[in-house]
Protein backbone atom coordinates (compact mmCIF):
# COMPACT_ATOMS: atom_id res chain seq x y z
CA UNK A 1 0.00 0.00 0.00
CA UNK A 2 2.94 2.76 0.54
CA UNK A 3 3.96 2.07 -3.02
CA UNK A 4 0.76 3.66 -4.21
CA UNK A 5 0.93 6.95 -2.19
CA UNK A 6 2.79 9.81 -4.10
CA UNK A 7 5.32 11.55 -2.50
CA UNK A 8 5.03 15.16 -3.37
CA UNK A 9 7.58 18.01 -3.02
CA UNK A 10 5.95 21.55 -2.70
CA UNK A 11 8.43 24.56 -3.24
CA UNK A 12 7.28 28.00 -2.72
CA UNK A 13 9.49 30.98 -3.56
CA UNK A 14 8.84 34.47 -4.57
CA UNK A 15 8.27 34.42 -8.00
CA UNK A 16 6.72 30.97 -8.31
CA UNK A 17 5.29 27.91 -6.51
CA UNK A 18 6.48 24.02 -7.79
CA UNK A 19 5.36 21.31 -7.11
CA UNK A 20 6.17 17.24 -8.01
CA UNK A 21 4.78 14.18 -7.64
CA UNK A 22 6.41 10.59 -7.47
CA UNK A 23 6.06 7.06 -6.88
CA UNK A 24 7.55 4.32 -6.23
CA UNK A 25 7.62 1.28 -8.93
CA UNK A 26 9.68 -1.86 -8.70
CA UNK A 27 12.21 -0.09 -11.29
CA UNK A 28 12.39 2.99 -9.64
CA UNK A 29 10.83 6.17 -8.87
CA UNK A 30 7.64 6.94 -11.38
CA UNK A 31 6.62 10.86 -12.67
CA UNK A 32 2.90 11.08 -11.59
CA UNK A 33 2.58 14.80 -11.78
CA UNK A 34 3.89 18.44 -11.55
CA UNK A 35 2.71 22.08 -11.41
CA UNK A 36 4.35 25.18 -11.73
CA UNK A 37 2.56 28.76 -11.30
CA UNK A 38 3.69 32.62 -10.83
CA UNK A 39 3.52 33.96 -7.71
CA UNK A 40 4.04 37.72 -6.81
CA UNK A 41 7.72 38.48 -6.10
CA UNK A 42 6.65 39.59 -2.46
CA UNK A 43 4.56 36.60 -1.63
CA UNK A 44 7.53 35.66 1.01
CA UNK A 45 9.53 38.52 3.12
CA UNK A 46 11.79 36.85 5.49
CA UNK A 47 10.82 33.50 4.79
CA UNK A 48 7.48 34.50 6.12
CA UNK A 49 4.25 34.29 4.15
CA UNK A 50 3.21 38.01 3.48
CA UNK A 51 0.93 37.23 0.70
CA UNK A 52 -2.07 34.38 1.55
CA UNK A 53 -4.33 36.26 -0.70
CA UNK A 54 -2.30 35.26 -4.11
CA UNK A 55 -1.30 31.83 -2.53
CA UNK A 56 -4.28 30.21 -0.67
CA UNK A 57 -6.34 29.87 -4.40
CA UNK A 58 -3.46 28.45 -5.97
CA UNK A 59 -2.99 26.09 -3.33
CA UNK A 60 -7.16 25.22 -3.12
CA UNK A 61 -6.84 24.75 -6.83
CA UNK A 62 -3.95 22.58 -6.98
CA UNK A 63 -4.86 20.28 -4.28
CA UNK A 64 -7.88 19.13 -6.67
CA UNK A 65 -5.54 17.93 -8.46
CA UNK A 66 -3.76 15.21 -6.09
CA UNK A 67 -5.56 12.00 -4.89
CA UNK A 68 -6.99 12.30 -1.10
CA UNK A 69 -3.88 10.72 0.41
CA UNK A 70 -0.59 11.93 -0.11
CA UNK A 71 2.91 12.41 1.43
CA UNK A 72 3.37 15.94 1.18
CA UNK A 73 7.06 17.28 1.94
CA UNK A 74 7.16 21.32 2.06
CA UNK A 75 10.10 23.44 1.56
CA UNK A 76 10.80 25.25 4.42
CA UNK A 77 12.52 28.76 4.25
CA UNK A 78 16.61 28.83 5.91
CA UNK A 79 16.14 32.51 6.56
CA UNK A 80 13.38 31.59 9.41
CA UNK A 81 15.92 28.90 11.22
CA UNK A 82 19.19 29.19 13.43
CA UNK A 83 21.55 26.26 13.16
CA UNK A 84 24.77 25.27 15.01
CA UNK A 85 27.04 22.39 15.00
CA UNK A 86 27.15 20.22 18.33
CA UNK A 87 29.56 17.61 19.89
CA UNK A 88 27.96 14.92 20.35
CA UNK A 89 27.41 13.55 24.20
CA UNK A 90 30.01 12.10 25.95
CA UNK A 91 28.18 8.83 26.22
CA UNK A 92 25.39 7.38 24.02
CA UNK A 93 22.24 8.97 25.37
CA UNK A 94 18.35 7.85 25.00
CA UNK A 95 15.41 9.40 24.74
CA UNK A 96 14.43 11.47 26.65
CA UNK A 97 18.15 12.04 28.27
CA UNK A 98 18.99 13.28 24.33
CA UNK A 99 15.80 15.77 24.25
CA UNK A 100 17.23 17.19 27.36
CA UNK A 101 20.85 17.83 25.87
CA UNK A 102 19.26 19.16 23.16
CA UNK A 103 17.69 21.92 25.29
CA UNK A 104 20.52 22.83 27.17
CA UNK A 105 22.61 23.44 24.23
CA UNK A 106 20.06 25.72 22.57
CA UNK A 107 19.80 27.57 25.95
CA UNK A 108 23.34 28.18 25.40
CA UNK A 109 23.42 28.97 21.79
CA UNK A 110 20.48 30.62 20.95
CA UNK A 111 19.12 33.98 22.26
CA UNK A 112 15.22 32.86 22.60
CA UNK A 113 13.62 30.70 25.23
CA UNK A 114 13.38 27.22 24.24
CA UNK A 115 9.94 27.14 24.61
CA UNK A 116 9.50 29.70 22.14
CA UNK A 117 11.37 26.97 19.42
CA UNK A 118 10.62 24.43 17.43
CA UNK A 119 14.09 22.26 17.84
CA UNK A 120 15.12 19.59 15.34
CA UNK A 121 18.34 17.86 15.37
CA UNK A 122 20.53 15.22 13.30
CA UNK A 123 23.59 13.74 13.22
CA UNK A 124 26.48 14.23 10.54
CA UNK A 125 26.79 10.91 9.62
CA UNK A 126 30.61 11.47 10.06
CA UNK A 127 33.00 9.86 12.10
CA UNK A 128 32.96 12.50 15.17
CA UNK A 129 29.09 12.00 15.06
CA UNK A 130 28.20 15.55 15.69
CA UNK A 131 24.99 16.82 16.02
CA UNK A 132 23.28 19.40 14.05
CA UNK A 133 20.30 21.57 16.22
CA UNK A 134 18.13 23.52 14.21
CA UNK A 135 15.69 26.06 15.84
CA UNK A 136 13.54 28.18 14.51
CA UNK A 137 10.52 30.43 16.28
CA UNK A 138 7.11 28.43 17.13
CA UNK A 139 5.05 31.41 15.82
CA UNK A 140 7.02 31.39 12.14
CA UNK A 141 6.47 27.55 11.87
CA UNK A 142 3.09 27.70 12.58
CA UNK A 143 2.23 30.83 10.67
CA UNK A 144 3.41 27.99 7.71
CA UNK A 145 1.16 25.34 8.73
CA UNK A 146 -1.66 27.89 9.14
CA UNK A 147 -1.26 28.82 5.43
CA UNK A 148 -1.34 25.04 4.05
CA UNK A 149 -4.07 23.98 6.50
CA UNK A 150 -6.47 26.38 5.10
CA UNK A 151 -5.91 24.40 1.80
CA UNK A 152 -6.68 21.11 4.17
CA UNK A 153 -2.86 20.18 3.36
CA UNK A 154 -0.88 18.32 6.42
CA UNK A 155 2.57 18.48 5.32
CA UNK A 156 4.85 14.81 6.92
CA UNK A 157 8.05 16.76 6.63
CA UNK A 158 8.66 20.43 6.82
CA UNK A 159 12.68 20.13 5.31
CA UNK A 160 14.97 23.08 4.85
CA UNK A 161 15.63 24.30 1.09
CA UNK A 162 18.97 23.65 1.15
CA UNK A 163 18.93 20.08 2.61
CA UNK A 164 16.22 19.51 -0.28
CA UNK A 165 19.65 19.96 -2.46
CA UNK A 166 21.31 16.77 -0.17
CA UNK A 167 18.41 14.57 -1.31
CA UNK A 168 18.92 14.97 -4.63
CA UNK A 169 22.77 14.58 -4.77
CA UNK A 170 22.51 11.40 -2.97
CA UNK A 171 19.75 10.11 -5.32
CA UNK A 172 21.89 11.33 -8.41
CA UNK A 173 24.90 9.33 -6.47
CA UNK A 174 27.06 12.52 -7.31
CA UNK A 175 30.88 12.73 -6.03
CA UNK A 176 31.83 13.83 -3.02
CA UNK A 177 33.95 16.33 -4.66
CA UNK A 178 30.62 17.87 -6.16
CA UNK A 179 28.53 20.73 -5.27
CA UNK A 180 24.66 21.50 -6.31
CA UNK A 181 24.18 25.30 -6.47
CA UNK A 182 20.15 26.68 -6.89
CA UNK A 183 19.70 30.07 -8.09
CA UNK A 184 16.29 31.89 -6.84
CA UNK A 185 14.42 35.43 -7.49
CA UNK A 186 15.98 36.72 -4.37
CA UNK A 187 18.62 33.95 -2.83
CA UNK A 188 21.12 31.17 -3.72
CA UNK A 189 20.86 27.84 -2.15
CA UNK A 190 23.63 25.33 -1.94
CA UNK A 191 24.96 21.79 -0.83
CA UNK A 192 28.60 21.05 -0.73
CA UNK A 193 29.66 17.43 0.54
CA UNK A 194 33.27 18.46 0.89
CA UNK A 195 32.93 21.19 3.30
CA UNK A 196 32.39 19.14 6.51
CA UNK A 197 31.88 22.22 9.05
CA UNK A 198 28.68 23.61 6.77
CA UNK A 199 27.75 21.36 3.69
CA UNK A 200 24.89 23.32 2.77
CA UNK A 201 23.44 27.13 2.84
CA UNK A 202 22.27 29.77 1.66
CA UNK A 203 23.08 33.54 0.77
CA UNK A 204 20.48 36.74 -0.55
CA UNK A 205 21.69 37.96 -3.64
CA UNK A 206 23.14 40.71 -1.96
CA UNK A 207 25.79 38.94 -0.55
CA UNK A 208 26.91 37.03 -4.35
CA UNK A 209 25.37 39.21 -7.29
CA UNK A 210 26.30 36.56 -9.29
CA UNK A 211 27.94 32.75 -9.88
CA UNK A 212 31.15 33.66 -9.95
CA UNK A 213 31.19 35.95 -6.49
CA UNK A 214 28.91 33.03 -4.87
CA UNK A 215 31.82 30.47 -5.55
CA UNK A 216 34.30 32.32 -4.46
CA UNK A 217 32.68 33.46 -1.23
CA UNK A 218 31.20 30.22 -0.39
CA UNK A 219 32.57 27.26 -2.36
CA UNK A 220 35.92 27.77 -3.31
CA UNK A 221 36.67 24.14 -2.81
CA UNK A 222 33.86 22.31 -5.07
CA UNK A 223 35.74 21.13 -7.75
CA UNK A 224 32.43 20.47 -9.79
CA UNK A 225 29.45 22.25 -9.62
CA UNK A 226 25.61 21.32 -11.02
CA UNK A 227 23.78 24.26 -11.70
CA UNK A 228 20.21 24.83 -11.37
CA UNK A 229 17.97 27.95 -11.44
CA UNK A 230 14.02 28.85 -11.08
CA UNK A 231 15.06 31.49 -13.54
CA UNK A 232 15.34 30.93 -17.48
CA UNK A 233 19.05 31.78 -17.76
CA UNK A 234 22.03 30.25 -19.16
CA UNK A 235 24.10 27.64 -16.90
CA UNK A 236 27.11 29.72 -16.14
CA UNK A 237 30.47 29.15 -17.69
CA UNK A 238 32.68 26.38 -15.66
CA UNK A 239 29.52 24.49 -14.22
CA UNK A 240 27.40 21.41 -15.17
CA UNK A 241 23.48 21.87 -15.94
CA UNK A 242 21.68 19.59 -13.37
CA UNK A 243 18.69 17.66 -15.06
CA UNK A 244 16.74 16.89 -11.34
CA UNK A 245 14.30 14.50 -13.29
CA UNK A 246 16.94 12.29 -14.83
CA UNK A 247 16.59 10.74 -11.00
CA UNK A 248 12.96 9.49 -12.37
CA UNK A 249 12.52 6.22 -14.47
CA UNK A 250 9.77 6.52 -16.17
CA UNK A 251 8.03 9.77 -17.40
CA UNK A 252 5.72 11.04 -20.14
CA UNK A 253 5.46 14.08 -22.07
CA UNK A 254 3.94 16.89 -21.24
CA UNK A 255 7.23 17.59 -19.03
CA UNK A 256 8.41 21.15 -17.75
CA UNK A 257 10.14 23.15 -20.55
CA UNK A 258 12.86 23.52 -17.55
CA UNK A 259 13.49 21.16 -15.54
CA UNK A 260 15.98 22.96 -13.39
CA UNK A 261 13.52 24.95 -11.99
CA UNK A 262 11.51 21.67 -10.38
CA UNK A 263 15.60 20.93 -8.36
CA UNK A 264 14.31 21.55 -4.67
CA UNK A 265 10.40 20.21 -5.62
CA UNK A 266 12.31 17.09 -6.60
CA UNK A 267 15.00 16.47 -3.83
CA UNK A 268 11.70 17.25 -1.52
CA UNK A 269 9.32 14.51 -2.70
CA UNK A 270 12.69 12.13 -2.70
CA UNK A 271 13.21 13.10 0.92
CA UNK A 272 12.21 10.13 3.32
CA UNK A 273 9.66 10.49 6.19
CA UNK A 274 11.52 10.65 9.63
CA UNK A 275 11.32 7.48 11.29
């Protein structure tokens, strides 16, 4: 029966709102749907929601669209969290001992109450086994879930737009030595294996005008980097195009015109449910 839910990414930006669908066959992951639509270029300030009026309908009408049960994985805006890098405990901890180390460290590291955060945590998957705490403010979060509940739309993972990028690579199986950069209206996202202290992020365009300043600034050790954009543009010189639905087995036409733009809608519906 899980084989015959979709799995559906839903990336909304200023500028425009994607969304894929998968599923899974015995030879691999199956194109069931996608949808792409304008959205006002101040629909999101902050990360925050700013304009339901343009966004609810779309949503209301798109949901029609989907069968009644889905997996629905939402992009979830880096300029709303905090993040920090952790040592892990000296000894193997258990719930809820691990919850509680948790808290302490955000008490330490970030400047809001803990109650007042939504905390989220995960480990490297190096050998030092750090841990990785994400917070971000209850009221933000929810003001999300508000917005996609009016729509009756329950999202099973809320996933950052950068760690969308991760999802992808690993499903592409790209080199470690490889880095997947995603242009947007207003903000480049990025995930880069090789640096072990950060391996992905984000920047507003005011901080890398364009490809060249962003690599520099932020990846001046990624030996190769796939490009993708929600913009039409040309891939810039010195990096690869990245095709996001060559990770799909079987498709058919109509398909997006560019599939670049659908990057974080895929790695979102790709991204497994937390156990």
């Amino acid at each position: 029966m899980a084989f015959k839910t979709w799995q559906v990414g839903l990336d909304i930006q200023n500028g425009q709102l994607c969304a894929l669908g998968i599923q899974r066959h015995r030879n691999g992951w199956q194109l069931r749907h996608w949808w792409q639509h304008t959205l006002p270029q101040d629909t999101l300030r902050n990360g925050l929601v700013q304009r339901p009026d343009a966004l609810v309908p779309l949503l209301q009408r798109w949901r029609r669209q989907l069968p009644g049960r889905i997996s629905l994985r939402v992009g979830f805006p880096p300029q709303l969290v905090m993040q920090r890098q952790l040592a892990p405990p000296p000894t193997a901890l258990r719930e809820p001992d691990r919850s509680r180390y948790i808290i302490a460290a955000a008490r330490r590291f970030f400047p809001i109450a803990p109650e007042e955060l939504a905390l989220d945590y995960r480990t490297s998957g190096d050998e030092a086994g750090s841990l990785y705490v994400t917070a971000a403010r209850q009221e933000a979060l929810q003001s999300w879930l508000d917005c996609l509940q009016q729509v009756s739309l329950t999202p099973d993972v809320l996933e950052l737009t950068p760690a969308a990028l991760f999802a992808l690579a690993r499903t592409l199986g790209l080199e470690a030595s490889a880095a997947l950069v995603h242009r947007l209206s207003d903000h480049w996202l990025w995930y880069a294996p090789q640096q072990n202290d950060r391996p992905w992020g984000w920047c507003p365009l005011a901080e890398a005008q364009d490809f060249t300043q962003l690599q520099r600034r932020f990846l001046p050790h990624s030996s190769t980097v796939w490009y993708s954009s929600a913009l039409t543009e040309a891939v810039p010189a010195g990096t690869r195009a990245l095709a996001p639905l060559s990770v799909l087995r079987s498709y058919q036409p109509p398909l997006p015109a560019c599939d670049g733009a659908f990057a974080l809608a895929t790695g979102l519906a790709l991204r497994p449910e937390d156990c």
